[in-house]
C-alpha atoms as a PDB file:
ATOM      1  CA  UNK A   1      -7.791 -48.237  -1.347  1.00  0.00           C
ATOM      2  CA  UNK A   2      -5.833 -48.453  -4.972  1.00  0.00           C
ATOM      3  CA  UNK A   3      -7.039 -51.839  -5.071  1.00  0.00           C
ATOM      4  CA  UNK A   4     -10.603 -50.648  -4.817  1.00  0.00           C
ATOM      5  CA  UNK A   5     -10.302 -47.822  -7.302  1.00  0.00           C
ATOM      6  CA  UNK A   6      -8.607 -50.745  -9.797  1.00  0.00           C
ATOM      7  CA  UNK A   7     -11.077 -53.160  -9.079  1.00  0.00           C
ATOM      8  CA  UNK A   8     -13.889 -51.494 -10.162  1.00  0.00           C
ATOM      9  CA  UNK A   9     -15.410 -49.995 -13.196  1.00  0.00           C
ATOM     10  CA  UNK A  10     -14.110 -46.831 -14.662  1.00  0.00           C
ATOM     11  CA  UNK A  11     -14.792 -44.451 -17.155  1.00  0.00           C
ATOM     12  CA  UNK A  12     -11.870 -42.939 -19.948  1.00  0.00           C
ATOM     13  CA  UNK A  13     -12.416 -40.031 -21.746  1.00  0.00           C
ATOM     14  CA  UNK A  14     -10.381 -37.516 -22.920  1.00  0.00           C
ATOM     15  CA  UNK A  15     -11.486 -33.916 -23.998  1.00  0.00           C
ATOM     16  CA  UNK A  16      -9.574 -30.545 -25.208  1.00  0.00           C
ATOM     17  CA  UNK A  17      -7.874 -28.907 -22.854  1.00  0.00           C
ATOM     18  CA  UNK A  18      -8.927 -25.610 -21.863  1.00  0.00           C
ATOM     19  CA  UNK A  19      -7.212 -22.460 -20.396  1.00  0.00           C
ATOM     20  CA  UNK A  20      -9.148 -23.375 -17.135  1.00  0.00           C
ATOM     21  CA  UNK A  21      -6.856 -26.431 -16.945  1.00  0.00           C
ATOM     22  CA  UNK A  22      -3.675 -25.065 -16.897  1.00  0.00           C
ATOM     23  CA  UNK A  23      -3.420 -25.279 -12.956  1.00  0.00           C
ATOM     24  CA  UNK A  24      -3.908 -29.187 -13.459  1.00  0.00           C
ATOM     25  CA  UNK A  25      -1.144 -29.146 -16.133  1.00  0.00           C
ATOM     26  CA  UNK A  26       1.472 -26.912 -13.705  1.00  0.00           C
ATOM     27  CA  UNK A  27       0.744 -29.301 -11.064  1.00  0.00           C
ATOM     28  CA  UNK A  28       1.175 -32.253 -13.123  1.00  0.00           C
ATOM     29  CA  UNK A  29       4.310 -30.957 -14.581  1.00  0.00           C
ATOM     30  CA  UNK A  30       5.911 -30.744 -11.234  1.00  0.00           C
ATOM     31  CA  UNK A  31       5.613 -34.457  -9.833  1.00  0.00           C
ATOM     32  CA  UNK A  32       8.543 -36.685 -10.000  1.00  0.00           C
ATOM     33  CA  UNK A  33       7.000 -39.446 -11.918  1.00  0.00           C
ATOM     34  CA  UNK A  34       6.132 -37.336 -14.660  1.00  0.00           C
ATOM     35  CA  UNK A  35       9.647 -35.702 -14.672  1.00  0.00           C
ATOM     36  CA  UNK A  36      11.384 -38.911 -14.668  1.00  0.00           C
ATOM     37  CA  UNK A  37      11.179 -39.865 -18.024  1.00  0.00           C
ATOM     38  CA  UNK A  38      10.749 -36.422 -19.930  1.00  0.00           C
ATOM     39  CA  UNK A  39      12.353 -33.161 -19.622  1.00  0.00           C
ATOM     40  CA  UNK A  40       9.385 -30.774 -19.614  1.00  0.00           C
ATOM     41  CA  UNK A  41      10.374 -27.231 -20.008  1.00  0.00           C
ATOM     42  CA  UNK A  42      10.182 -24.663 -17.340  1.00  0.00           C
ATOM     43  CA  UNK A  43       7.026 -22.565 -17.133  1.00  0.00           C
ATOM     44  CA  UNK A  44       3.894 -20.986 -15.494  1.00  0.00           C
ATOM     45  CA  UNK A  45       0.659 -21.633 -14.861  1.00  0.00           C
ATOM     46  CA  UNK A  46      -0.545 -18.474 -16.249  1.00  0.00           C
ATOM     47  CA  UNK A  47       2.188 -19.218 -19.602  1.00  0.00           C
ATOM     48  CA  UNK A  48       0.058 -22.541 -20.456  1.00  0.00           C
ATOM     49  CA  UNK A  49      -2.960 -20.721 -19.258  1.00  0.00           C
ATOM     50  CA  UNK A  50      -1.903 -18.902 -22.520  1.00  0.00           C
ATOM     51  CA  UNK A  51      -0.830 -21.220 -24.794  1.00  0.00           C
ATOM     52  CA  UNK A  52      -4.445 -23.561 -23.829  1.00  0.00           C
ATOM     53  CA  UNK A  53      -6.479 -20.210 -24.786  1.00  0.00           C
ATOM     54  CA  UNK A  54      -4.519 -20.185 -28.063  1.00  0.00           C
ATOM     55  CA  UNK A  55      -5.199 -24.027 -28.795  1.00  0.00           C
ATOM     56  CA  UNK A  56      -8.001 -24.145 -31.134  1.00  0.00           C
ATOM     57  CA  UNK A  57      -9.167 -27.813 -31.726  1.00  0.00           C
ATOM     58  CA  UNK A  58     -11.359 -27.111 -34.839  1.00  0.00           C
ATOM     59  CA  UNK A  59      -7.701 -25.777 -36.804  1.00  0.00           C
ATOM     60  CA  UNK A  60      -6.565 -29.717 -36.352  1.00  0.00           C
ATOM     61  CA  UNK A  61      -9.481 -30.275 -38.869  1.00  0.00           C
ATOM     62  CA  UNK A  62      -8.978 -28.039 -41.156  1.00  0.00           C
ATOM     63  CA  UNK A  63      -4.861 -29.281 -41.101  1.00  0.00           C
ATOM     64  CA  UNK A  64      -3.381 -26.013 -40.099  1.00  0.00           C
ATOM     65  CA  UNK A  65      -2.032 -25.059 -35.913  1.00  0.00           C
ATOM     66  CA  UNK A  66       1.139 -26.709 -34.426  1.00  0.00           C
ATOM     67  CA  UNK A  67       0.046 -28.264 -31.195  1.00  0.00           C
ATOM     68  CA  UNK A  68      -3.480 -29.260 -29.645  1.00  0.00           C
ATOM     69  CA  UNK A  69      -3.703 -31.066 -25.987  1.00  0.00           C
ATOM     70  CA  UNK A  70      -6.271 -33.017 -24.254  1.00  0.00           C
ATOM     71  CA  UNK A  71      -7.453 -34.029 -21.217  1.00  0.00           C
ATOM     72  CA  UNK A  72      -7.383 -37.153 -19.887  1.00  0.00           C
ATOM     73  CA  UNK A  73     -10.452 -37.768 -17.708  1.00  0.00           C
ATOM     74  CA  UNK A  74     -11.039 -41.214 -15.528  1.00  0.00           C
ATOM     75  CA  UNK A  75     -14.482 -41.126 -13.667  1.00  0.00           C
ATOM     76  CA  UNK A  76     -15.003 -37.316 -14.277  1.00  0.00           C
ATOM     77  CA  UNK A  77     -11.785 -36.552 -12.641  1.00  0.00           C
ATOM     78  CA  UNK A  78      -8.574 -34.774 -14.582  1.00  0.00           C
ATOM     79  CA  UNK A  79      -5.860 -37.277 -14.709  1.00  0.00           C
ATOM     80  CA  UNK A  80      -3.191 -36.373 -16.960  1.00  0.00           C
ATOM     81  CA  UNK A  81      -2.812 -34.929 -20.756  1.00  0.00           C
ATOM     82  CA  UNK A  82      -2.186 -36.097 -24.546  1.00  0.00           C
ATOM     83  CA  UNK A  83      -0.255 -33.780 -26.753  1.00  0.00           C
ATOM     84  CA  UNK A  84       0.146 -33.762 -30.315  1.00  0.00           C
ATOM     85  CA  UNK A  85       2.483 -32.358 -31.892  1.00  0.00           C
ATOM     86  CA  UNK A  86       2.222 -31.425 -35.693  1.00  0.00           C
ATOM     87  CA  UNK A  87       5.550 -32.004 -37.710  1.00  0.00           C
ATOM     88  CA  UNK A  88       4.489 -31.148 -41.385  1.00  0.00           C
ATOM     89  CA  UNK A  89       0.973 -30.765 -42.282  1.00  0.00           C
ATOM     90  CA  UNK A  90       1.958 -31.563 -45.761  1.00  0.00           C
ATOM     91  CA  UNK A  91       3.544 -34.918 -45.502  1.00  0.00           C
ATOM     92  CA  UNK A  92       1.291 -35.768 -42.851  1.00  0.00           C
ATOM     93  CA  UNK A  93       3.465 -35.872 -39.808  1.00  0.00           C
ATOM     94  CA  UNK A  94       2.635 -35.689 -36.579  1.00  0.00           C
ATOM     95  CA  UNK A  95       4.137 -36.935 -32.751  1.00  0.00           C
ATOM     96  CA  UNK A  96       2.458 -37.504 -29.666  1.00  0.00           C
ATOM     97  CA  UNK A  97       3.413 -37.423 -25.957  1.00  0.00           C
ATOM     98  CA  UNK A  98       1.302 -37.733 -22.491  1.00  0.00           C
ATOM     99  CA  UNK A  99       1.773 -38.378 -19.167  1.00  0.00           C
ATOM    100  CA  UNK A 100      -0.687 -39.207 -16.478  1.00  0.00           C
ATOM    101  CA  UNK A 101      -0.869 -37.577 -12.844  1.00  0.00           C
ATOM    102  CA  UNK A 102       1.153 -40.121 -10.452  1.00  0.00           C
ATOM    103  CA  UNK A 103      -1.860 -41.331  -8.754  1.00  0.00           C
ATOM    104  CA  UNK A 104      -2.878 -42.362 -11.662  1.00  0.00           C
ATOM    105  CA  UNK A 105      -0.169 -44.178 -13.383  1.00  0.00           C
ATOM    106  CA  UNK A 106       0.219 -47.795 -13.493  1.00  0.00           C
ATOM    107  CA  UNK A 107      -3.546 -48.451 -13.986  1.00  0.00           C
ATOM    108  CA  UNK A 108      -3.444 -48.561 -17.645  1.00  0.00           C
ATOM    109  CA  UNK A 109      -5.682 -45.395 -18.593  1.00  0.00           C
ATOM    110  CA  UNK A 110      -3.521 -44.016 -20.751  1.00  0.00           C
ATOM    111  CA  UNK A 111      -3.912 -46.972 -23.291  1.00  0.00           C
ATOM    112  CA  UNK A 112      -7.680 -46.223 -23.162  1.00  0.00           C
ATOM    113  CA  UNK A 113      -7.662 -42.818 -23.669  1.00  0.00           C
ATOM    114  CA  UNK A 114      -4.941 -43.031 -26.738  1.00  0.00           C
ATOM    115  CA  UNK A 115      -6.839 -46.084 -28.238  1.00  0.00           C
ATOM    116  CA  UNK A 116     -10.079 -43.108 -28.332  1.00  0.00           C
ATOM    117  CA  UNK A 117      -7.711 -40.416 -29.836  1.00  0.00           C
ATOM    118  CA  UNK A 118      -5.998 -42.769 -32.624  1.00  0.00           C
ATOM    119  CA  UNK A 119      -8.646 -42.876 -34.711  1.00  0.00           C
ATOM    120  CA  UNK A 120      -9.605 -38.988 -34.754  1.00  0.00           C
ATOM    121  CA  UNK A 121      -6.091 -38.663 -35.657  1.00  0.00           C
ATOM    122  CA  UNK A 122      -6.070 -41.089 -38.348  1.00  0.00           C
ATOM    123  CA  UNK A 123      -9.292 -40.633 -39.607  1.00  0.00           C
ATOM    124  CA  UNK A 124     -10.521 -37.634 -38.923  1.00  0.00           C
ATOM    125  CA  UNK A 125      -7.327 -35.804 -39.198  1.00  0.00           C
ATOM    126  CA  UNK A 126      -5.645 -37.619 -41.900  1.00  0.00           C
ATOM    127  CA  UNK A 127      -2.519 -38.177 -40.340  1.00  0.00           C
ATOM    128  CA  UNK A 128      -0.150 -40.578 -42.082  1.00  0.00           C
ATOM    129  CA  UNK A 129       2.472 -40.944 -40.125  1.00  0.00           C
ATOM    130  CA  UNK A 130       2.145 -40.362 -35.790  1.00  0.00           C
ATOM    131  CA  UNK A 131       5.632 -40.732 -34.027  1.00  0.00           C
ATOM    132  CA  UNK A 132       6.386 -41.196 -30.196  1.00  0.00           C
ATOM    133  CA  UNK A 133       9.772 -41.272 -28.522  1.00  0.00           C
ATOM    134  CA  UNK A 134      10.922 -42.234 -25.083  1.00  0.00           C
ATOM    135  CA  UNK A 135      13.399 -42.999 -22.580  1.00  0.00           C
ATOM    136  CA  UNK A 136      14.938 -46.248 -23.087  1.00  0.00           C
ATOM    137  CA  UNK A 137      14.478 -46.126 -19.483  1.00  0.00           C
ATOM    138  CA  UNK A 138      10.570 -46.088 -19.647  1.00  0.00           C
ATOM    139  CA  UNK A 139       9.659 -49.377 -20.146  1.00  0.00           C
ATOM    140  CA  UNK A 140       6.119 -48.513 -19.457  1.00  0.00           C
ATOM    141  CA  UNK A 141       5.978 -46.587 -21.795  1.00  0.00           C
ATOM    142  CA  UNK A 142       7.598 -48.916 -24.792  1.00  0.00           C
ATOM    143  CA  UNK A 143       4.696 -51.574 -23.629  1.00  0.00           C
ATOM    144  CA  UNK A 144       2.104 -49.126 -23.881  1.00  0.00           C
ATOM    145  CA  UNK A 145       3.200 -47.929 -27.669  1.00  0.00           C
ATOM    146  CA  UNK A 146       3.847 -51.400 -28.658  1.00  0.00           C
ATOM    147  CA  UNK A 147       0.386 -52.930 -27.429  1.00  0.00           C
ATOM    148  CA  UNK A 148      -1.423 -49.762 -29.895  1.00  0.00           C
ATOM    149  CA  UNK A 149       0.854 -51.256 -32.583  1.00  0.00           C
ATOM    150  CA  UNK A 150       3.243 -48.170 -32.925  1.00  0.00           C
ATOM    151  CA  UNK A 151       6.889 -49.904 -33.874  1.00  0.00           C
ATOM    152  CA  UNK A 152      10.133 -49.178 -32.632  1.00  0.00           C
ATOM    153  CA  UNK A 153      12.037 -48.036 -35.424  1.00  0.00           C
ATOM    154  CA  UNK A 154      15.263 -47.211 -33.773  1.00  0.00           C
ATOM    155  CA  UNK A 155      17.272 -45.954 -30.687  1.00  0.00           C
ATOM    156  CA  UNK A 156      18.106 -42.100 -30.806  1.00  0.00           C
ATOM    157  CA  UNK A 157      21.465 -41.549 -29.204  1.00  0.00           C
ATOM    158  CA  UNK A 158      22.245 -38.794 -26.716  1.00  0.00           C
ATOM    159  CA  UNK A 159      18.737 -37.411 -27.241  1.00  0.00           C
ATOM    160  CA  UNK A 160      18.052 -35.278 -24.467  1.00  0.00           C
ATOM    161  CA  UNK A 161      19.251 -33.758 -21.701  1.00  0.00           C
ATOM    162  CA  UNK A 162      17.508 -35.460 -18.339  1.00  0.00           C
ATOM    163  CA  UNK A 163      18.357 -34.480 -14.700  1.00  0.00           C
ATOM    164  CA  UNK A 164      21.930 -33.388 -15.780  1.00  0.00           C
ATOM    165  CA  UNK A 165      22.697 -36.704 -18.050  1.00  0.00           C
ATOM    166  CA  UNK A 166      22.412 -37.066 -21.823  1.00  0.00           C
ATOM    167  CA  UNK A 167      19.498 -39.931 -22.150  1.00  0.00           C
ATOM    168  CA  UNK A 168      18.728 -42.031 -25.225  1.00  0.00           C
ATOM    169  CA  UNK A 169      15.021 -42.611 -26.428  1.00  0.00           C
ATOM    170  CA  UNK A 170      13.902 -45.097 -28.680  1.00  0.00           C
ATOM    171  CA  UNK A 171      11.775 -43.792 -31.621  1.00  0.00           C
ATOM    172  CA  UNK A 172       7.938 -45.839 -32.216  1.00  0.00           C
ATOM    173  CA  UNK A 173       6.176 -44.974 -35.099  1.00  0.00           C
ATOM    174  CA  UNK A 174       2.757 -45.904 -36.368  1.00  0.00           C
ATOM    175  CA  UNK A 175       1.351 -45.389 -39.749  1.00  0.00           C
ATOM    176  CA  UNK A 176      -1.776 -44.500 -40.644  1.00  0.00           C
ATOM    177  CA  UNK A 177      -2.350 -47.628 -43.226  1.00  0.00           C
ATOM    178  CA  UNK A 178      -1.240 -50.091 -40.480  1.00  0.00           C
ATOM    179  CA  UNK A 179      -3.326 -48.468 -38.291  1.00  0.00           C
ATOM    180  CA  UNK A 180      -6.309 -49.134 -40.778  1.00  0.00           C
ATOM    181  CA  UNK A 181      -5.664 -52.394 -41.176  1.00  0.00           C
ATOM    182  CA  UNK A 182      -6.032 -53.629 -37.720  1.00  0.00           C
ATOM    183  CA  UNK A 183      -9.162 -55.312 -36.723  1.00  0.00           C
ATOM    184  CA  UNK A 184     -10.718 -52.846 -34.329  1.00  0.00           C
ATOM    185  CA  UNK A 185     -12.495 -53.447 -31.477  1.00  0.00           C
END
């Protein structure tokens, strides 16, 4: 049946999150494959219920708010989320993190749905400078920054704490100007 779902066409989108999502995102939060890699904080349903009604997308365009999330969508269907992060609204800073819903990882939506969010955050937005880190464990992850043309700009030590074990992550980077120059498709 994966085979089927892979073989044929399908349609990435992504679109804010809303409070009405945060059952999705508890769920989500709780699956081993999206632990593995990341260590998402403890909380509720009804706490990111909270935090979604908060979210106001319009604030990212006016360069003021902290953190905005959206939805990744694959035929209609909620498949996992893109968060971004906003380091310094003055210097331009920004990181990004996502995870997709185990049955749909390995299919390589998440490229898609990044590849429509990069530009709104470099153009749109303004953002110079958009950061990612992860496991040096999650190679799936390191192809998936690489092939958007983020760089690996070095190997954070000790990072985290992961499952009881200290875990090193590998910091990408892309920059808005590189990003610019790319021949897009």
């Amino acid at each position: 049946m994966v085979a089927n779902r892979e073989a044929r066409p399908r349609r990435v989108a992504i679109r804010a999150a809303l409070p009405g999502d945060a059952a999705s995102l508890f769920a989500w939060r709780q699956e081993e494959s999206v632990r593995r890699h990341q260590p998402l904080q403890e909380t509720t349903a009804g706490e990111l219920r909270a935090d979604l009604a908060r979210q106001r997308m319009e604030d990212l365009y006016r360069g003021r708010g902290e953190r905005f999330q959206w939805i990744v969508m694959v035929d209609g269907e909620s498949a996992g989320w893109i968060t971004l992060a906003i380091l310094s609204w003055e210097h331009g800073l920004a990181e990004i993190g996502y995870a997709l819903a185990t049955e749909y990882q390995g299919r390589r939506l998440m490229g898609e749905a990044l590849g429509q969010l990069l530009p709104e955050i470099f153009v749109a937005v303004g953002i110079e400078r958009l950061e990612a880190r992860c496991s040096v464990e999650n190679v799936r992850s390191q192809s998936l920054l690489e092939q958007l043309g983020f760089a690996r700009e070095g190997r954070l030590r000790s990072y985290f704490s992961l499952h009881g074990s200290r875990v090193d992550n590998y910091l990408y980077a892309l920059l808005r100007e590189d990003f610019l120059a790319r021949p897009q498709a």
